[in-house]
Protein backbone atom coordinates (compact mmCIF):
# COMPACT_ATOMS: atom_id res chain seq x y z
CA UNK A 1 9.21 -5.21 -2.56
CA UNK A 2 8.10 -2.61 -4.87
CA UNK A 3 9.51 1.26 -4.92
CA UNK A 4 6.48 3.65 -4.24
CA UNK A 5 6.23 7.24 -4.48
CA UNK A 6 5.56 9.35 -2.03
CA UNK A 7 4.48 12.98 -2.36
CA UNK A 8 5.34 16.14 0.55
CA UNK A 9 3.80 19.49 -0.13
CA UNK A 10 5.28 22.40 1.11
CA UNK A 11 3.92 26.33 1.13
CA UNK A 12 6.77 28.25 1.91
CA UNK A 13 6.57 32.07 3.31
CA UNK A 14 8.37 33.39 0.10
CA UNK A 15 9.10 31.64 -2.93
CA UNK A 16 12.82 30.72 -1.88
CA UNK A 17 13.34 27.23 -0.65
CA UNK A 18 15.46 28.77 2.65
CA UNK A 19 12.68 29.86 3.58
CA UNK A 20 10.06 28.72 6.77
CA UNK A 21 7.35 26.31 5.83
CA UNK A 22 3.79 27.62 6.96
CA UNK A 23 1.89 24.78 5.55
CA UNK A 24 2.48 21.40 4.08
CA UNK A 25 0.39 17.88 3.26
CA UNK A 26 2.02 14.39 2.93
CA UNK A 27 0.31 11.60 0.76
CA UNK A 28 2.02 8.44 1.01
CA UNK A 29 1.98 6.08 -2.04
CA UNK A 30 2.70 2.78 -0.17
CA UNK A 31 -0.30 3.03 2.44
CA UNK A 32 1.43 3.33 5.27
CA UNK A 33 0.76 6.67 7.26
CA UNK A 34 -2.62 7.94 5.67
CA UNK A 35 -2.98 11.23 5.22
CA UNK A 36 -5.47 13.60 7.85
CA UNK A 37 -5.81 16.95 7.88
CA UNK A 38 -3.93 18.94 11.02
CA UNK A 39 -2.57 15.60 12.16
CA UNK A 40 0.58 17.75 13.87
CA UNK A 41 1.27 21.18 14.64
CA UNK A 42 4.64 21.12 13.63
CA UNK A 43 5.53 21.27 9.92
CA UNK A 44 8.01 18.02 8.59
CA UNK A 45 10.75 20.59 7.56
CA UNK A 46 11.89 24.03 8.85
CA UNK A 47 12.59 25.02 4.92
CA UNK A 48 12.30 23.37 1.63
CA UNK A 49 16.07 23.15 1.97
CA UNK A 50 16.08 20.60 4.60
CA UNK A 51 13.57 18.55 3.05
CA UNK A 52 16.27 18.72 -0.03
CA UNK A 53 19.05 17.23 2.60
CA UNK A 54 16.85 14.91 4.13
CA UNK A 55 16.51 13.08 0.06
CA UNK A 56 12.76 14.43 -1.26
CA UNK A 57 13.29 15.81 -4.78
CA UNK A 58 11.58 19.08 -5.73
CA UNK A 59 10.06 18.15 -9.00
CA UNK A 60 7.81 21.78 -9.16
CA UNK A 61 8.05 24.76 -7.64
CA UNK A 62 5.34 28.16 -8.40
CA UNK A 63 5.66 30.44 -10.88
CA UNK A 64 6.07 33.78 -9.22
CA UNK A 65 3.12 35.87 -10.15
CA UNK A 66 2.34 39.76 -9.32
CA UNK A 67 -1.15 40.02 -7.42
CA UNK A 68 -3.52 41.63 -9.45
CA UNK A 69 -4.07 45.66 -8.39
CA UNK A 70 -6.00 45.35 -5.27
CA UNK A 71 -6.05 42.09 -4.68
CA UNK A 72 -2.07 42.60 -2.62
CA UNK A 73 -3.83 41.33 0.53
CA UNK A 74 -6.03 38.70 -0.47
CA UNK A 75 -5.58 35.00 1.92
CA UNK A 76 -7.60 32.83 0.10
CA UNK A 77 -4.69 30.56 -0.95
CA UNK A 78 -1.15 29.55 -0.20
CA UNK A 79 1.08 30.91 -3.86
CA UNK A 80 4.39 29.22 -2.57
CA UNK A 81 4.38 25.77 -3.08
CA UNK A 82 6.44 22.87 -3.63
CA UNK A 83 6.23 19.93 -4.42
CA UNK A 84 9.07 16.98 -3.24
CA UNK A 85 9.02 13.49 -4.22
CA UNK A 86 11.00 10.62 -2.30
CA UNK A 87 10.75 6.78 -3.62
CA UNK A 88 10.49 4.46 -0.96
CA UNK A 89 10.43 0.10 -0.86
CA UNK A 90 7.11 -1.69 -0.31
CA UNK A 91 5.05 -4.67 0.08
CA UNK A 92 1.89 -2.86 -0.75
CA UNK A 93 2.10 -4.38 -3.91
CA UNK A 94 2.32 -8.43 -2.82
CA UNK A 95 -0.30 -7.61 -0.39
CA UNK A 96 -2.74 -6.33 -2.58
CA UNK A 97 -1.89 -9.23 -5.08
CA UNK A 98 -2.61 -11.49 -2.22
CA UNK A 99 -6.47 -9.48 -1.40
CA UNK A 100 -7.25 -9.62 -5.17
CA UNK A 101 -6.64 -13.35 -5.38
């Protein structure tokens, strides 16, 4: 067994963490569950809080940033965003050993 990490990003409505997720990715480091675009509807956590409870460190969260004048209503990317990290156990590591050998 070997720890792993594995990364949850979450784009929050405002910048505080109590605050409803409205879009997120997961990338897991031990291979298990790839990552696919839209592969639910519903987001992991309600808030950035209860991915907090539920053991995923924050390890960066945005800087908060005024738009620039006329630019107040622009959609072309997600500002709040957050990024967890949770360590998990796994044999990806013996099993790769095992391909490479």
């Amino acid at each position: 067994m070997s720890p792993r990490q594995n990364i949850l990003v979450l784009y929050l409505s405002t910048s505080a963490l109590d605050t409803p997720v409205i879009g997120w990715s997961r990338y897991n480091g031990a291979g298990e569950d790839p990552p696919m675009a839209g592969d639910g509807n519903q987001p992991p956590y309600r808030t950035g809080v209860d991915a907090l409870r539920d053991g995923w460190r924050l390890i960066q969260a945005s800087p908060l940033m005024a738009p620039a004048p006329g630019a107040e209503f622009r959609t072309d990317y997600l500002k709040y965003e957050f990024l967890f990290e949770k360590w998990v156990e796994s044999d990806a590591v013996a099993a790769d050993s095992e391909q490479r050998s």
